[in-house]
C-alpha atoms as a PDB file:
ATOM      1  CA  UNK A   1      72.423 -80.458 -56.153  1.00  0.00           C
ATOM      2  CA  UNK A   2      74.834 -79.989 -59.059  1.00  0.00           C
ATOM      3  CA  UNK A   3      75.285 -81.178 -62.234  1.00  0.00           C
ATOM      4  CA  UNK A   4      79.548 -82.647 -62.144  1.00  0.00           C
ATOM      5  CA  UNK A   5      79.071 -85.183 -64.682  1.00  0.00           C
ATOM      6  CA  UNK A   6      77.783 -85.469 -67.866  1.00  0.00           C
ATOM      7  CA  UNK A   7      77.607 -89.029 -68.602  1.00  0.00           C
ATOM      8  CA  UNK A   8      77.089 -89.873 -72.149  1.00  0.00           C
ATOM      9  CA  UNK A   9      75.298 -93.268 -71.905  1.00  0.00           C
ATOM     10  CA  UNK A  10      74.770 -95.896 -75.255  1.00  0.00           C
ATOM     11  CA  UNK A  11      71.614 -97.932 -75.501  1.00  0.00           C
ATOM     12  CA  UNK A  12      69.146 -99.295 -77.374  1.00  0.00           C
ATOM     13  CA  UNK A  13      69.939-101.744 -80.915  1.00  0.00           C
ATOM     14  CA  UNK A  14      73.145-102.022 -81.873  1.00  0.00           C
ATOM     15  CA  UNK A  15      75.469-104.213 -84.384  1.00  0.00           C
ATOM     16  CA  UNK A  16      75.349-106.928 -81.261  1.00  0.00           C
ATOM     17  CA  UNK A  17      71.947-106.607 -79.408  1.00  0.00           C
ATOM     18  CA  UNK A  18      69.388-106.085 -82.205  1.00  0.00           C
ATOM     19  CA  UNK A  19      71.593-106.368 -84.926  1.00  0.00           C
ATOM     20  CA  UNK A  20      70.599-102.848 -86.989  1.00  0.00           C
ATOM     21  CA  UNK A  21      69.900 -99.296 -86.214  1.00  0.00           C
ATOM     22  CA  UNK A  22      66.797 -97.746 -84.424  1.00  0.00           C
ATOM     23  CA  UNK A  23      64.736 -95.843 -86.740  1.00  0.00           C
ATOM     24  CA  UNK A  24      64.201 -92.452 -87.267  1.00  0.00           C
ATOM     25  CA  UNK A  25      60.604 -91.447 -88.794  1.00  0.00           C
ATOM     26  CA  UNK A  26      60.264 -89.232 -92.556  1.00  0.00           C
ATOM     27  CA  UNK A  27      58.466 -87.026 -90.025  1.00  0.00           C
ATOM     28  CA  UNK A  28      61.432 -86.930 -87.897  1.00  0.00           C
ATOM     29  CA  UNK A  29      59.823 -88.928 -84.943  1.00  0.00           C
ATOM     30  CA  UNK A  30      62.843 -90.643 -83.021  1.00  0.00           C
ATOM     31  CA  UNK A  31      62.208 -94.354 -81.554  1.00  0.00           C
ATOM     32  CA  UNK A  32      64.654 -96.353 -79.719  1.00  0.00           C
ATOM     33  CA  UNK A  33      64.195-100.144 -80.146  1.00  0.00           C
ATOM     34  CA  UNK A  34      65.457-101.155 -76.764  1.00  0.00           C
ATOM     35  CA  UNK A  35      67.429-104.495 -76.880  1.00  0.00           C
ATOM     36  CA  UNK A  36      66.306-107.711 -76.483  1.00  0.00           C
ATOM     37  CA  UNK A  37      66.301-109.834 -73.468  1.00  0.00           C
ATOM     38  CA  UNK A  38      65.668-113.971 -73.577  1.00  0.00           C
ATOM     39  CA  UNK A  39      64.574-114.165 -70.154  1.00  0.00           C
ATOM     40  CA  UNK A  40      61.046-112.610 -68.902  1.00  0.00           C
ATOM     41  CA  UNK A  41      61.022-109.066 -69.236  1.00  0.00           C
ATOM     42  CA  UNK A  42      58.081-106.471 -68.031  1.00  0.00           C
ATOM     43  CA  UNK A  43      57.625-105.289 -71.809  1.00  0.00           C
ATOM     44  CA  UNK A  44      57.411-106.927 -75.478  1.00  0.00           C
ATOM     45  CA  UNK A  45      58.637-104.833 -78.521  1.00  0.00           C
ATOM     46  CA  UNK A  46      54.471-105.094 -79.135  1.00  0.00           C
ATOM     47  CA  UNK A  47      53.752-102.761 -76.142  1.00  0.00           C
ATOM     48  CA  UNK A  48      55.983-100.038 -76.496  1.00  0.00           C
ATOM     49  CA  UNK A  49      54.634 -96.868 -77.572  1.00  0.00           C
ATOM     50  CA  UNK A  50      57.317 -94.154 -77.751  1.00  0.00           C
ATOM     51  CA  UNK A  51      56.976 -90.800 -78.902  1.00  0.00           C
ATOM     52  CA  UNK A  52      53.237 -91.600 -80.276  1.00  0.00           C
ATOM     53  CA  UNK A  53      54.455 -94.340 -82.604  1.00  0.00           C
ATOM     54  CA  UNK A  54      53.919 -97.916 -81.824  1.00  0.00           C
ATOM     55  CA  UNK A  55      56.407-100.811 -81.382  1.00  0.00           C
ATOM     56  CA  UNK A  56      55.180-102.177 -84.385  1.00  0.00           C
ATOM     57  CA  UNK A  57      55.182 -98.872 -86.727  1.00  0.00           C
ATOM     58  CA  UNK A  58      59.239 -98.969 -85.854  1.00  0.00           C
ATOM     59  CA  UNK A  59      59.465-102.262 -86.292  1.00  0.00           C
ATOM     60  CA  UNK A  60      57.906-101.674 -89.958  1.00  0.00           C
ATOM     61  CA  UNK A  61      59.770 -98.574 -90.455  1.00  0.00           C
ATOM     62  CA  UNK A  62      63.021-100.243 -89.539  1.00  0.00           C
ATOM     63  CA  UNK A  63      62.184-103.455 -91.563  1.00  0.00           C
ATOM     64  CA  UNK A  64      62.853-105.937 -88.203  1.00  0.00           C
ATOM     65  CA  UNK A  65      64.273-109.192 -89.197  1.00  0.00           C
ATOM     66  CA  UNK A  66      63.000-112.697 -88.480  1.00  0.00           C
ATOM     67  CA  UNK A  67      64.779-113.079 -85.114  1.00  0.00           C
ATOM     68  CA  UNK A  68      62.370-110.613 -83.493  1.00  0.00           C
ATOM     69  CA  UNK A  69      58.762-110.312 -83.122  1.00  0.00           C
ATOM     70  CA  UNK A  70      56.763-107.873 -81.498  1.00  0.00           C
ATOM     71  CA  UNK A  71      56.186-111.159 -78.766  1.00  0.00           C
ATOM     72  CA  UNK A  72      59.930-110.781 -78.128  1.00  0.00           C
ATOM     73  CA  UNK A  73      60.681-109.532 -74.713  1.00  0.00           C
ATOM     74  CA  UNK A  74      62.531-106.424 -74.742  1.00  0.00           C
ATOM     75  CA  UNK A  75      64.492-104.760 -72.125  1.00  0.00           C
ATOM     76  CA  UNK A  76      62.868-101.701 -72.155  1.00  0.00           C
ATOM     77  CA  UNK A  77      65.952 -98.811 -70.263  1.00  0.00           C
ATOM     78  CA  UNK A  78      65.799 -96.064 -69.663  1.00  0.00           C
ATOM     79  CA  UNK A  79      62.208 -96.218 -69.195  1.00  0.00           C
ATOM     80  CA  UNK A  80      61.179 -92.532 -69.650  1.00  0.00           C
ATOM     81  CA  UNK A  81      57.237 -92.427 -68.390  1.00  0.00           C
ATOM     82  CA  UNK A  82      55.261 -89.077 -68.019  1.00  0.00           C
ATOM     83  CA  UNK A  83      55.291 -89.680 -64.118  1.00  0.00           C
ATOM     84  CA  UNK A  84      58.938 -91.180 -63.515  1.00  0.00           C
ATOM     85  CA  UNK A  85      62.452 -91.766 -65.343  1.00  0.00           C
ATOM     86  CA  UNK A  86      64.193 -94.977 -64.586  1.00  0.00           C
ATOM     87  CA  UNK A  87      67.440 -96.565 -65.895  1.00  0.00           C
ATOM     88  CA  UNK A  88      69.473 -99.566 -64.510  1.00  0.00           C
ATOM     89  CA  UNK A  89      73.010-100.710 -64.869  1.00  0.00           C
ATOM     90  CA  UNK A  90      75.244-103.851 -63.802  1.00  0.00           C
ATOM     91  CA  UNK A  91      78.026-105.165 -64.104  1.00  0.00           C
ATOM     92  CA  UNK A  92      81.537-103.602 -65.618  1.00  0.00           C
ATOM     93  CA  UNK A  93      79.078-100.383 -66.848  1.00  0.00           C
ATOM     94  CA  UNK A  94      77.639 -99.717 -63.515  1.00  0.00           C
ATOM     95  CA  UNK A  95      81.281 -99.879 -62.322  1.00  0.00           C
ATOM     96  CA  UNK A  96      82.749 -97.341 -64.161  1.00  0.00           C
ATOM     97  CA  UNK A  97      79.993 -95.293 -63.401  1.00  0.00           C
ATOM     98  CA  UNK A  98      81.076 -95.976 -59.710  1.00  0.00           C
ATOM     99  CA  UNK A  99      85.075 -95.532 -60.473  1.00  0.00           C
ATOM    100  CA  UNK A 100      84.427 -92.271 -61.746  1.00  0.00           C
ATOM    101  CA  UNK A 101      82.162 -90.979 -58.727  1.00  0.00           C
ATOM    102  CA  UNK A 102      78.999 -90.661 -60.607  1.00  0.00           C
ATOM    103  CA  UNK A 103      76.292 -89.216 -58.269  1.00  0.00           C
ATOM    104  CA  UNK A 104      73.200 -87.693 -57.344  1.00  0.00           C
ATOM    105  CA  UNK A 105      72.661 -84.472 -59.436  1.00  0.00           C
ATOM    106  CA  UNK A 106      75.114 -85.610 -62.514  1.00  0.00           C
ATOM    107  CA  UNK A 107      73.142 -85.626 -65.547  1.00  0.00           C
ATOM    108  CA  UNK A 108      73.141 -88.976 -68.491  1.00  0.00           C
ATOM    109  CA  UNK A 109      72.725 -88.244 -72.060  1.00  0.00           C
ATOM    110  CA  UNK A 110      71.379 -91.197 -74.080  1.00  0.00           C
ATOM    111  CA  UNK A 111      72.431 -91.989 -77.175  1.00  0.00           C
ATOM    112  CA  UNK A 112      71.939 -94.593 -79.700  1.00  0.00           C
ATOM    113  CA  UNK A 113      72.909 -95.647 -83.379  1.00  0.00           C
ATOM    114  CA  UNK A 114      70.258 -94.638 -85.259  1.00  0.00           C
ATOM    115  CA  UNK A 115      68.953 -94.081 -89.195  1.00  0.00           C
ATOM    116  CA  UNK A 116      66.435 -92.571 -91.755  1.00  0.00           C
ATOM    117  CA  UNK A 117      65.519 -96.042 -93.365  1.00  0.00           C
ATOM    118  CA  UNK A 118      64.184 -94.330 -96.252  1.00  0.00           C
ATOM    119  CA  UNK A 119      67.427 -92.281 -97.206  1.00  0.00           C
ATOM    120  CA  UNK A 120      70.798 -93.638 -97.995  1.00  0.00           C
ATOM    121  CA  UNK A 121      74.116 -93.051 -95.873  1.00  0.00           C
ATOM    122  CA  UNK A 122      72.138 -91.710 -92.860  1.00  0.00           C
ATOM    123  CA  UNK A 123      73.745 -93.930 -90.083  1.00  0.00           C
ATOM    124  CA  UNK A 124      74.634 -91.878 -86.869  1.00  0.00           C
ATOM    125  CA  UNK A 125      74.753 -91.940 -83.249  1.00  0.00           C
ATOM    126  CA  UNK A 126      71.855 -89.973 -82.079  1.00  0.00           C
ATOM    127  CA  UNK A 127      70.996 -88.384 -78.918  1.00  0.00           C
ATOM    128  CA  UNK A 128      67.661 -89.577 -77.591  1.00  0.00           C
ATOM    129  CA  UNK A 129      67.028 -89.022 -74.127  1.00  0.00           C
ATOM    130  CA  UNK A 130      68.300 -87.536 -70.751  1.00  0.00           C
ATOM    131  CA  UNK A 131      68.049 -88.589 -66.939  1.00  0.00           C
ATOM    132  CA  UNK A 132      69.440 -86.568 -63.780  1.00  0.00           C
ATOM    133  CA  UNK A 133      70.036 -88.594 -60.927  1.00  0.00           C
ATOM    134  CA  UNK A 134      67.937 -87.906 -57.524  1.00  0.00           C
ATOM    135  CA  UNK A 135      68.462 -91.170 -56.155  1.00  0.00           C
ATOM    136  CA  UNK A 136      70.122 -93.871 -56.817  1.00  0.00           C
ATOM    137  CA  UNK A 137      69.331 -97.191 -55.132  1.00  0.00           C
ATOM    138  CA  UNK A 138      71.878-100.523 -54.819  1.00  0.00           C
ATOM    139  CA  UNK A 139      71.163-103.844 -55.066  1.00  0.00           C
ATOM    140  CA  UNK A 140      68.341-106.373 -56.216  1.00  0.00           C
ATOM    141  CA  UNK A 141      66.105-106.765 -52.845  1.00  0.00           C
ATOM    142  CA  UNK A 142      66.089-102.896 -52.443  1.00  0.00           C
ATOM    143  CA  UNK A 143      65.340-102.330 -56.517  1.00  0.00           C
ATOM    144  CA  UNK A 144      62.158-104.644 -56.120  1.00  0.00           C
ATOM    145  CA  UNK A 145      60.986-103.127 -53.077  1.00  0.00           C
ATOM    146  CA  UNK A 146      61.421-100.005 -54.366  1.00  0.00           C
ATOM    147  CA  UNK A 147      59.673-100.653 -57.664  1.00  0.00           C
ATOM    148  CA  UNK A 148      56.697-102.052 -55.424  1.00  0.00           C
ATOM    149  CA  UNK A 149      56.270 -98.865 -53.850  1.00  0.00           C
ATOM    150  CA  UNK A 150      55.697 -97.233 -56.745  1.00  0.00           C
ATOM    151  CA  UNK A 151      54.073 -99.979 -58.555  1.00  0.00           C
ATOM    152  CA  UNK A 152      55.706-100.120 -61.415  1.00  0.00           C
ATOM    153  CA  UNK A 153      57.749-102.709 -63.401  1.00  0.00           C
ATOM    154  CA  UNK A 154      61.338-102.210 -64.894  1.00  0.00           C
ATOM    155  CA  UNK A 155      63.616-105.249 -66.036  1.00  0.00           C
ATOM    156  CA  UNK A 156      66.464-104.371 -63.204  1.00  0.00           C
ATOM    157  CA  UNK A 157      63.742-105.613 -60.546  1.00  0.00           C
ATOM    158  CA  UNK A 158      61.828-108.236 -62.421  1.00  0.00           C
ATOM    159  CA  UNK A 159      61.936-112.279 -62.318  1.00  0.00           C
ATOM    160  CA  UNK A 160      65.815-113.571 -61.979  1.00  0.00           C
ATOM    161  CA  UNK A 161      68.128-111.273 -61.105  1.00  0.00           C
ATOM    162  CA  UNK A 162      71.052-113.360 -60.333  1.00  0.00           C
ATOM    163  CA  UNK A 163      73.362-112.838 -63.302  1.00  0.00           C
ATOM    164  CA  UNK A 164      72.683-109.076 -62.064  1.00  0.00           C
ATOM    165  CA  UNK A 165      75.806-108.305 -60.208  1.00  0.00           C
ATOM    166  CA  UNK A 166      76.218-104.691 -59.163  1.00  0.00           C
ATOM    167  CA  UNK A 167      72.697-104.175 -59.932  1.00  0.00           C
ATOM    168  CA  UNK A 168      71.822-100.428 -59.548  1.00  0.00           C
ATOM    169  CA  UNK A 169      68.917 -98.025 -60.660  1.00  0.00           C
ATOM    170  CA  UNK A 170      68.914 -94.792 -60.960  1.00  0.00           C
ATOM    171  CA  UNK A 171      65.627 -92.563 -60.462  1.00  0.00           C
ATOM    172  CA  UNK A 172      65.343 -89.130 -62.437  1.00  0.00           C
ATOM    173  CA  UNK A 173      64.628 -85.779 -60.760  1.00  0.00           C
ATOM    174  CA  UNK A 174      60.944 -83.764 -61.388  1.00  0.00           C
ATOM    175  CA  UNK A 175      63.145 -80.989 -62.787  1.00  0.00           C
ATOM    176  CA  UNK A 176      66.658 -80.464 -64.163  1.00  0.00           C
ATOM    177  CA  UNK A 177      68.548 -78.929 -61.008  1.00  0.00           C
ATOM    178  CA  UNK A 178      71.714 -77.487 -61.006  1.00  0.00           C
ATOM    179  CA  UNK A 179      73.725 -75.285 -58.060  1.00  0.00           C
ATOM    180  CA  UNK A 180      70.577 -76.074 -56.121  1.00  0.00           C
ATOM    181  CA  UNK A 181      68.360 -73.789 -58.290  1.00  0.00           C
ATOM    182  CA  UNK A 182      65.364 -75.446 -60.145  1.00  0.00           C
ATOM    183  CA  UNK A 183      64.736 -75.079 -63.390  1.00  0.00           C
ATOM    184  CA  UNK A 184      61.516 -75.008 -66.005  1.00  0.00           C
ATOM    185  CA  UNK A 185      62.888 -78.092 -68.089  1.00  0.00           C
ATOM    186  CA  UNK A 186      61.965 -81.625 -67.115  1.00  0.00           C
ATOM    187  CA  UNK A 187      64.586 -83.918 -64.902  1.00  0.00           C
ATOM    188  CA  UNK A 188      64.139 -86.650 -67.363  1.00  0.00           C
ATOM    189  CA  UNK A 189      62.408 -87.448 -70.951  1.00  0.00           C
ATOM    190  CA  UNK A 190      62.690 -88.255 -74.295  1.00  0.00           C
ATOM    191  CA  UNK A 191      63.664 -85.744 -77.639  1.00  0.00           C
ATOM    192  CA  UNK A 192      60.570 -86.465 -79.990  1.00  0.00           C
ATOM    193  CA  UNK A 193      62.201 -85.514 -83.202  1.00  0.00           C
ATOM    194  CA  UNK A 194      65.279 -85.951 -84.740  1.00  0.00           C
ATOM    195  CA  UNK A 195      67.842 -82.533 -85.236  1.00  0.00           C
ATOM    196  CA  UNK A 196      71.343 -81.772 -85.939  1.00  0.00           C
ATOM    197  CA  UNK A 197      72.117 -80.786 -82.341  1.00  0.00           C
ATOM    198  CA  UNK A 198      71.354 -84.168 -81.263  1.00  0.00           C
ATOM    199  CA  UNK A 199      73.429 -85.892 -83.837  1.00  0.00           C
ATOM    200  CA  UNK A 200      76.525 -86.727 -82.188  1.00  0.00           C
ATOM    201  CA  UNK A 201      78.143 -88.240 -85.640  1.00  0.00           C
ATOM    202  CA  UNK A 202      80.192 -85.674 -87.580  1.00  0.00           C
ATOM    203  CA  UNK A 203      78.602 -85.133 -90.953  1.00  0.00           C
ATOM    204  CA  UNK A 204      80.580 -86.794 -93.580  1.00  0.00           C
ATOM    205  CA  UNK A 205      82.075 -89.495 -91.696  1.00  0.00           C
ATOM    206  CA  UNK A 206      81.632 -92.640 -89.722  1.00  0.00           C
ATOM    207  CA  UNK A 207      78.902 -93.038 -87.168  1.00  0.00           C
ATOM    208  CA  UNK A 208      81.690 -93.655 -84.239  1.00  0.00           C
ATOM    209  CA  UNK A 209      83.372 -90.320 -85.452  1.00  0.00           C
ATOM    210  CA  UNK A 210      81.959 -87.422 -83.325  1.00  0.00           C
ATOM    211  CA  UNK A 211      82.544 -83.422 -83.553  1.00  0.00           C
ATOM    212  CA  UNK A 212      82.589 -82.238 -79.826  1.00  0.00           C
ATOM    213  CA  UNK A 213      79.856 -80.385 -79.389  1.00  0.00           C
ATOM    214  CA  UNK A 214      81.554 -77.876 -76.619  1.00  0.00           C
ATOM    215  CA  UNK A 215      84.155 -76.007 -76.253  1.00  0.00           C
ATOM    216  CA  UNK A 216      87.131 -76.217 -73.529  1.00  0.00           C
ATOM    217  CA  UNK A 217      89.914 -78.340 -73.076  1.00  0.00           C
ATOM    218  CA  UNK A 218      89.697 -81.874 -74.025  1.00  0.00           C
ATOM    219  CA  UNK A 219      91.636 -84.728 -72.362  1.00  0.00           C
ATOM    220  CA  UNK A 220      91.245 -88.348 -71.778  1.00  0.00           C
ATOM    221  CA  UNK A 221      91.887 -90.596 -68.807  1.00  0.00           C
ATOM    222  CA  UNK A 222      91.248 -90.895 -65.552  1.00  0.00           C
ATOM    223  CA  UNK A 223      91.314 -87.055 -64.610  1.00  0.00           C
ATOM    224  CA  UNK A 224      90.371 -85.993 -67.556  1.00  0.00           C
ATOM    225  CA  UNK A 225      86.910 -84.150 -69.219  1.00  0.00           C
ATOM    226  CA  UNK A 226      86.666 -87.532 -71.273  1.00  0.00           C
ATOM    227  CA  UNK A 227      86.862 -90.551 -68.650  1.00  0.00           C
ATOM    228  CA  UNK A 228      86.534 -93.066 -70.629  1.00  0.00           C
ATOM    229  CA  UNK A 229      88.818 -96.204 -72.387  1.00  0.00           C
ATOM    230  CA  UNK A 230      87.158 -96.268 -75.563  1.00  0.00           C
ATOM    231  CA  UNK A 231      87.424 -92.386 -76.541  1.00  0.00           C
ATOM    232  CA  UNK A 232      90.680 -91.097 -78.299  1.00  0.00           C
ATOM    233  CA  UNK A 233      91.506 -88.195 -80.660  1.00  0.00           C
ATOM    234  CA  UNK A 234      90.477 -88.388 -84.746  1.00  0.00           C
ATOM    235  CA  UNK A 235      91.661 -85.031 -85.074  1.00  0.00           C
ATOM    236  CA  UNK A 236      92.338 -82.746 -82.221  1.00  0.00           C
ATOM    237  CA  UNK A 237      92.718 -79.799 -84.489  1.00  0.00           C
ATOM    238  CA  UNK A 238      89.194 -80.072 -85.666  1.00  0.00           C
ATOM    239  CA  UNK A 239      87.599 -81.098 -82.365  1.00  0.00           C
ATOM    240  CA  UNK A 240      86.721 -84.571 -83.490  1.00  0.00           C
ATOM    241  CA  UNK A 241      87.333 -88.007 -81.706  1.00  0.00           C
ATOM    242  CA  UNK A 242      86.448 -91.600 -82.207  1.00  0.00           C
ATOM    243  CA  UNK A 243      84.501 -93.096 -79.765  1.00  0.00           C
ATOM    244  CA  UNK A 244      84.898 -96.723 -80.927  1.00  0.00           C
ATOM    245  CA  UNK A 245      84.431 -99.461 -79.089  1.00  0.00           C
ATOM    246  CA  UNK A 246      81.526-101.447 -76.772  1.00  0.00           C
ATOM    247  CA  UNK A 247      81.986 -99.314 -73.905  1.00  0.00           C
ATOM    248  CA  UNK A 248      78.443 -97.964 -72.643  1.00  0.00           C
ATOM    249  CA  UNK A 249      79.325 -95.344 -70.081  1.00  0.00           C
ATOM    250  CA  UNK A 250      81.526 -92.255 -71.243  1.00  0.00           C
ATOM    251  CA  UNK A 251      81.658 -89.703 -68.266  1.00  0.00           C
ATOM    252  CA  UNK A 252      82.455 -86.129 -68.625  1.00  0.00           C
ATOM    253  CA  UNK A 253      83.798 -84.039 -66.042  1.00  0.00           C
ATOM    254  CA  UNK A 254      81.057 -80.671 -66.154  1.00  0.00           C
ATOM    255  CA  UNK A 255      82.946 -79.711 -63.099  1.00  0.00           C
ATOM    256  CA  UNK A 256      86.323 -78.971 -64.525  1.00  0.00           C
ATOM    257  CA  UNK A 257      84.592 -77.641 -68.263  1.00  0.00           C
ATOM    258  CA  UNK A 258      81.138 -76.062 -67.120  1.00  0.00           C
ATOM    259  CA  UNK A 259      80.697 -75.870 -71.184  1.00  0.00           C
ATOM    260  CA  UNK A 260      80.110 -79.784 -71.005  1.00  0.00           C
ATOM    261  CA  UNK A 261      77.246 -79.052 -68.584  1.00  0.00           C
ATOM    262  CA  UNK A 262      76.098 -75.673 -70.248  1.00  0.00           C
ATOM    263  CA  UNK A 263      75.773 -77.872 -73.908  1.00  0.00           C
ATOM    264  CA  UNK A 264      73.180 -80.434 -72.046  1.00  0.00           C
ATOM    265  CA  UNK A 265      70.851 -78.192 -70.726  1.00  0.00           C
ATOM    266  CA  UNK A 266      70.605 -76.395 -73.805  1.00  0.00           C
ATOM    267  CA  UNK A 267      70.146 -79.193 -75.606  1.00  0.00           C
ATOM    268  CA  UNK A 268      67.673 -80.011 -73.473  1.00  0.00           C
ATOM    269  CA  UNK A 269      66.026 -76.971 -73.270  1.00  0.00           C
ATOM    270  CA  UNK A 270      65.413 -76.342 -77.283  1.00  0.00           C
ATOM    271  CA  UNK A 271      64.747 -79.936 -77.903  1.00  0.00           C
ATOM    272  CA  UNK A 272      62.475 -81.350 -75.174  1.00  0.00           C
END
């Protein structure tokens, strides 16, 4: 098993689904408000309990408006649990995750928008969580009977699943592998506190601005390091791109700049 891909995935509240930022604790505590779903979901905002705060201490902490309540349903993915790591995609996501030949043993990143509710200016996209693929299972009927055997509940396998087209999950490894050798550091889980390592935003600027955190050659397209239609240069001579846009998926290509892959598990490794 080796880690090719780095696949930098966005989730959680945004300016669409939730409307604001997911909050990050004065004591540095990261929580990301997964979006919400109309339809019967597994989870309410009022059961989640991430990182040893509650759903309703971040709803509190990021001042939720009206539209929510902690009765909402929520779509609550990734689902990082002590005993398994779970994440579904659909649709145009899950395709360009298939376009560019993401597979067992590549690696996702989550990341979110994110702020310090108490300080001003402090919007950025914020790394939250990590998931390496050990299996990865296609289509509805298969999700649910796979989520059966394990008895547990996730929103890509629960109540009507028709709008779901492409509907895949992935399932995180017990440890982070990589050229077949097992390491000490967990195959999935979530950062519990906010640092700079994780903050994907280039100080000073917008949230959507990013300083590559890696070094090797950059490109974009199809071949490329960056895969992706929604990431383009800022300023090449100082390593930073924007990566506007509602794209989800952005898929690095660890195979062709190991430094891609080396950056992740040392980010994982100082920060889990």
């Amino acid at each position: 098993m080796n880690i090719n891909r780095v696949i930098l995935s966005r989730k959680g509240f945004d300016s669409a689904a939730g409307k604001q930022a997911s909050p990050i604790f004065s004591d540095n505590t990261l929580f990301s408000l997964p979006i919400p779903q109309k339809r019967a979901s597994p989870n309410k905002y009022g059961d989640l309990f991430i990182n040893q705060k509650s759903g309703e201490e971040a709803f509190i902490e990021a001042g939720v408006g009206k539209n929510l309540s902690l009765d909402s349903f929520c779509h609550y993915d990734p689902m990082i649990l002590p005993e398994i790591g779970l994440f579904g995609q659909v649709g145009n996501a899950q395709g360009i995750l298939e376009k560019r030949g993401v597979g067992v043993g590549d690696l996702f990143i989550f990341f979110g928008w994110f702020k310090k509710y108490f300080q001003k200016k402090s919007d950025c996209h914020h790394i939250f969580g990590w998931l390496q693929i050990n299996e990865i299972i296609k289509g509805s009927d298969a999700i649910i009977n796979y989520l059966k055997t394990i008895n547990v509940e996730h929103p890509h396998g629960y109540g009507d699943l028709s709008s779901y087209s492409n509907n895949t999950l992935y399932v995180g490894t017990r440890k982070l592998v990589d050229n077949s050798i097992e390491m000490e550091i967990p195959g999935f889980g979530l950062f519990p506190k906010s640092s700079s390592e994780l903050i994907l935003t280039n100080k000073g600027s917008s949230k959507s601005i990013w300083k590559i955190p890696f070094e090797g050659e950059i490109s974009f397209g199809m071949e490329g390091v960056f895969m992706s239609q929604v990431t383009k240069w800022h300023d090449q001579s100082n390593n930073l791109i924007s990566s506007g846009g509602r794209g989800q998926e952005i898929v690095l290509n660890s195979k062709k700049n190991p430094a891609i892959k080396n950056w992740a598990i040392n980010l994982i490794s100082k920060n889990s």
